[in-house]
N, C-alpha and C. Protein backbone atom coordinates (compact mmCIF):
# COMPACT_ATOMS: atom_id res chain seq x y z
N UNK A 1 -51.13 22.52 -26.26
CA UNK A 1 -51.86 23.77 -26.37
C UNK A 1 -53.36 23.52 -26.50
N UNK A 2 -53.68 22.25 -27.39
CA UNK A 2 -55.36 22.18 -27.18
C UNK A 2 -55.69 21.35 -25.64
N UNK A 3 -55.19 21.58 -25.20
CA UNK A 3 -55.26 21.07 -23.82
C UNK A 3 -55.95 22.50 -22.69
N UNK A 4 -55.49 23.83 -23.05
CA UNK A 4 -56.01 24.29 -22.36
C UNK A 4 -57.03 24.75 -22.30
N UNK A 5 -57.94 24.85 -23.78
CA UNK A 5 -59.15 25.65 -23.86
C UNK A 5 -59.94 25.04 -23.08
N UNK A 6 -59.72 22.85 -22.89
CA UNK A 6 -60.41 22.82 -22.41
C UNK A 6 -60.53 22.44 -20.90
N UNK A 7 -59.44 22.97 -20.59
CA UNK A 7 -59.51 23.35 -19.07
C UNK A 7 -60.14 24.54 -18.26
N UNK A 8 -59.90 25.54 -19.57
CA UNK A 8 -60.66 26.67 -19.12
C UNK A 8 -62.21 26.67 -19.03
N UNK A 9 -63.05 25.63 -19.80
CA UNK A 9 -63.94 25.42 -20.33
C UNK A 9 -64.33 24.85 -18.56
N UNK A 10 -63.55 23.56 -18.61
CA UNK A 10 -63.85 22.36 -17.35
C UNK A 10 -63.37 23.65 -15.87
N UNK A 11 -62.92 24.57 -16.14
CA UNK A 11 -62.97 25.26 -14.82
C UNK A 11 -64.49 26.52 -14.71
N UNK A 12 -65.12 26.93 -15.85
CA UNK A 12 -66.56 27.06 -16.25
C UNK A 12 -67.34 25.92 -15.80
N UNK A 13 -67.70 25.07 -16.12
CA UNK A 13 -68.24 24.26 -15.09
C UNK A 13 -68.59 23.94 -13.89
N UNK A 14 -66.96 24.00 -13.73
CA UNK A 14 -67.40 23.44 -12.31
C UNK A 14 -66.92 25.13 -11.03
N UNK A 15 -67.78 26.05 -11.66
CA UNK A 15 -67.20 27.29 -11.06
C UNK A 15 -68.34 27.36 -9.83
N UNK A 16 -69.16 25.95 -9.57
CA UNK A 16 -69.52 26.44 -8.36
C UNK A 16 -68.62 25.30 -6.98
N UNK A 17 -67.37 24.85 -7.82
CA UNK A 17 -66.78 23.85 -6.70
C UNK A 17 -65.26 24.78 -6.82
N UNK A 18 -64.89 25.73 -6.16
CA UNK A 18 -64.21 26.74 -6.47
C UNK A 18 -62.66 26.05 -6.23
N UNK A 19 -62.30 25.16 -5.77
CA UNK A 19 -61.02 24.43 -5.30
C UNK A 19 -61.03 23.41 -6.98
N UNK A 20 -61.84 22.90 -7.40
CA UNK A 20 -61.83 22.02 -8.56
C UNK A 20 -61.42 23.47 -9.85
N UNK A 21 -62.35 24.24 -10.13
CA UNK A 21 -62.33 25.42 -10.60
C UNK A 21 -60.73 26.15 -10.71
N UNK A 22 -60.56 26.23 -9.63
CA UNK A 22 -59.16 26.79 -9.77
C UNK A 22 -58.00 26.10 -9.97
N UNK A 23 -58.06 24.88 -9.60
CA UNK A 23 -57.20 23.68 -10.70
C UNK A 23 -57.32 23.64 -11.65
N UNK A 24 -58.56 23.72 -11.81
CA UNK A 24 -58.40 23.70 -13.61
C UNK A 24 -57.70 24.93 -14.46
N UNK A 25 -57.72 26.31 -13.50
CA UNK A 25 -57.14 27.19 -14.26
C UNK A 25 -55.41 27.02 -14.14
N UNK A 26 -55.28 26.87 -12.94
CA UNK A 26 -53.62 26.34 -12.28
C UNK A 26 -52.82 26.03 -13.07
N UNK A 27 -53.85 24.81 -13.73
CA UNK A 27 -53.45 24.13 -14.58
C UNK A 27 -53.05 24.69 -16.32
N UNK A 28 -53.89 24.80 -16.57
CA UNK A 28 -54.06 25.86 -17.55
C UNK A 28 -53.08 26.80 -18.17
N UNK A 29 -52.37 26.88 -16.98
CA UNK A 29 -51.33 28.68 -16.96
C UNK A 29 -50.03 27.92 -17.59
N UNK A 30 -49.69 27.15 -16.96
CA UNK A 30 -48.04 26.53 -17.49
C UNK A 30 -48.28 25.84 -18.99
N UNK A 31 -49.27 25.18 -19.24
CA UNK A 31 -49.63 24.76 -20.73
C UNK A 31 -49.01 24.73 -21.82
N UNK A 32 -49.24 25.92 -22.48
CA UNK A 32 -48.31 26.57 -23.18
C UNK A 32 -46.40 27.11 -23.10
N UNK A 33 -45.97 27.18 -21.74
CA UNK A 33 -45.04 26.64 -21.53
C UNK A 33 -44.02 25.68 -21.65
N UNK A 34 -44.75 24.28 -20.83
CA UNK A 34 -44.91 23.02 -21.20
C UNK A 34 -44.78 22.56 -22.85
N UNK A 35 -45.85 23.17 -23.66
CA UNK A 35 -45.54 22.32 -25.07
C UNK A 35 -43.99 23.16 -25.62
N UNK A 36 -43.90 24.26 -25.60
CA UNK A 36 -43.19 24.98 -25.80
C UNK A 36 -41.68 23.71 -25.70
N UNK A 37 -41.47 23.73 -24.25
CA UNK A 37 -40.26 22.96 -24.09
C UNK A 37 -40.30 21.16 -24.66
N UNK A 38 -41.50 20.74 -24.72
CA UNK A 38 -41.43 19.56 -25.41
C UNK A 38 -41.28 19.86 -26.44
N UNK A 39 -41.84 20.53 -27.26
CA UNK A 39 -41.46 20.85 -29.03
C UNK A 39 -40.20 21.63 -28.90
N UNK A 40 -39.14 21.71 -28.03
CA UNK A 40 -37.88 21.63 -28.77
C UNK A 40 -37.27 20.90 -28.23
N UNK A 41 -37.37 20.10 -27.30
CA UNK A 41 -36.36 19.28 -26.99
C UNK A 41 -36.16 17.91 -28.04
N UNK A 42 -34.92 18.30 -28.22
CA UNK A 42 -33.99 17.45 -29.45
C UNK A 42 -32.89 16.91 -29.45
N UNK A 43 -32.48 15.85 -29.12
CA UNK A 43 -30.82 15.76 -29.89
C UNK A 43 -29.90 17.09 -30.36
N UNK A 44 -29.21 17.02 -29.63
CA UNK A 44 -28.41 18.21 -30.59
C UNK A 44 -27.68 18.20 -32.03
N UNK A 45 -27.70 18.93 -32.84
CA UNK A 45 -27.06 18.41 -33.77
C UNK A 45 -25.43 17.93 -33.83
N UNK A 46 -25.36 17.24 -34.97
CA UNK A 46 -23.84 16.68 -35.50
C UNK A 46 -22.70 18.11 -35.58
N UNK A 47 -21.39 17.94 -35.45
CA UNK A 47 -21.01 18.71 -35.33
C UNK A 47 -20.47 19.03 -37.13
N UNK A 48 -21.12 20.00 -37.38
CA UNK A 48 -20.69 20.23 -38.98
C UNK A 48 -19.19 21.03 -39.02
N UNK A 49 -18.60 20.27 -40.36
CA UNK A 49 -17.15 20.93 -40.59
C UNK A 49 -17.39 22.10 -41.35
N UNK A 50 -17.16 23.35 -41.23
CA UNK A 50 -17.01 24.72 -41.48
C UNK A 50 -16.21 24.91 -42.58
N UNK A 51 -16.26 24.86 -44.28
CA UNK A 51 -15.02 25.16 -45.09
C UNK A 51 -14.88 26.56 -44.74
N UNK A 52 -13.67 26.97 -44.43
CA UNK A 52 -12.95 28.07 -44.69
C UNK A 52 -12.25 28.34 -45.55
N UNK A 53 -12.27 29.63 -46.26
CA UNK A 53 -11.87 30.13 -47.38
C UNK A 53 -10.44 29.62 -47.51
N UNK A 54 -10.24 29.18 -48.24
CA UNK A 54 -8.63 28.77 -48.28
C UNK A 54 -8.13 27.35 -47.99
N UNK A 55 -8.62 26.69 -47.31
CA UNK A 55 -8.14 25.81 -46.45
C UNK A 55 -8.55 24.97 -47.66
N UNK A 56 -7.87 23.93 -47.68
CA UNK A 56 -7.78 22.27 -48.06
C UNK A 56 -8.18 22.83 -49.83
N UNK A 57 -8.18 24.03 -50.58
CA UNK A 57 -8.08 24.56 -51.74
C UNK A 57 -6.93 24.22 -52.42
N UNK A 58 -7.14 23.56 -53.25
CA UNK A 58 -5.96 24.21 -54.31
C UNK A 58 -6.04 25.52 -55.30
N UNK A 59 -4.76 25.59 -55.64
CA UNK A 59 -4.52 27.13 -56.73
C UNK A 59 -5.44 27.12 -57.33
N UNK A 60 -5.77 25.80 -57.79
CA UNK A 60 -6.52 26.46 -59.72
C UNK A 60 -8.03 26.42 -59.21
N UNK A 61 -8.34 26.23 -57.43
CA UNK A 61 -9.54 26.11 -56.93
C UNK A 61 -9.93 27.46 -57.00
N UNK A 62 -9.54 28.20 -56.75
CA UNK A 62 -9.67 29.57 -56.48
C UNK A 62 -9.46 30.66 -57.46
N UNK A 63 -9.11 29.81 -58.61
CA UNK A 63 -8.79 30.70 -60.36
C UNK A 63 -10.61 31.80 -60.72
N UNK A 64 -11.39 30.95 -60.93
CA UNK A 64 -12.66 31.83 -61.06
C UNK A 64 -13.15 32.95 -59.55
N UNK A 65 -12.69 32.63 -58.51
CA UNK A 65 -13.10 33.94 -57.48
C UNK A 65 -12.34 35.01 -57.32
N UNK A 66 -11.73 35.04 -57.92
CA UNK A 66 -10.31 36.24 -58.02
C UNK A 66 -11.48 37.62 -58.32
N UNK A 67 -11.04 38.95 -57.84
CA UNK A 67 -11.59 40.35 -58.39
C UNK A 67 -11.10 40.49 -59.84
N UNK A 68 -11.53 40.95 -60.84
CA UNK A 68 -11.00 41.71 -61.21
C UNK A 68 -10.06 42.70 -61.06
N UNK A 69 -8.92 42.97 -62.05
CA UNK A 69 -8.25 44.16 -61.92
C UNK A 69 -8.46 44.98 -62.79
N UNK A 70 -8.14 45.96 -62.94
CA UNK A 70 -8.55 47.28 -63.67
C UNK A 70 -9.14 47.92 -63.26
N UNK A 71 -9.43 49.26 -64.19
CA UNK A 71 -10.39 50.26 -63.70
C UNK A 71 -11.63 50.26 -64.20
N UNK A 72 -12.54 50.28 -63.23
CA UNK A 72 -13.75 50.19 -63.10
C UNK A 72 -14.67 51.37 -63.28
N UNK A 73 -15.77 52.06 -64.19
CA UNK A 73 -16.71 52.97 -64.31
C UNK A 73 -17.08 53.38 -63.22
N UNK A 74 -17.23 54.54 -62.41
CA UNK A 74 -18.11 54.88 -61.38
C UNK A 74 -19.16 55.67 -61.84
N UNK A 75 -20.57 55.58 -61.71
CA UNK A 75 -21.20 55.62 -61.41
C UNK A 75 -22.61 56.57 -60.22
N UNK A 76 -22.35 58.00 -60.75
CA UNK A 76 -23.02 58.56 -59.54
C UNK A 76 -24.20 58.99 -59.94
N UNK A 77 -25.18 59.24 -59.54
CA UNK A 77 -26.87 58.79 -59.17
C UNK A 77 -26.62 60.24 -58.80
């Protein structure tokens, strides 16, 4: 991205060689593009294991997430 100001700059310059000039803007346009796809290209990540509710739990795993039972106060505003 700091690449293009100063292309725009170097196509000011040389705006009386109009073929140099307009390369430099040419150039210019995809820029930001360009870093765009280098700053994400990555490795993909590892494949992470997902716990699902239940699975590979035991009973007494799951003793504190239980609802409550009973009746509950409501509440109207």
């Amino acid at each position: 991205m700091s690449a293009r100001i100063p292309c725009l700059i170097l196509a000011g310059v040389f705006y009386q060689t109009w073929w140099v000039a307009l390369a430099f803007v040419v150039l210019s346009v995809p820029l930001p593009w360009m870093a765009v796809l280098i700053a994400n290209d990555r490795a993909p990540r590892k494949a992470e294991h997902v716990h699902k509710l239940g699975q590979g739990l035991e009973q007494g795993d799951l003793r504190g997430r239980e609802l409550e039972s009973g009746d509950h106060p409501i509440v109207e505003g």
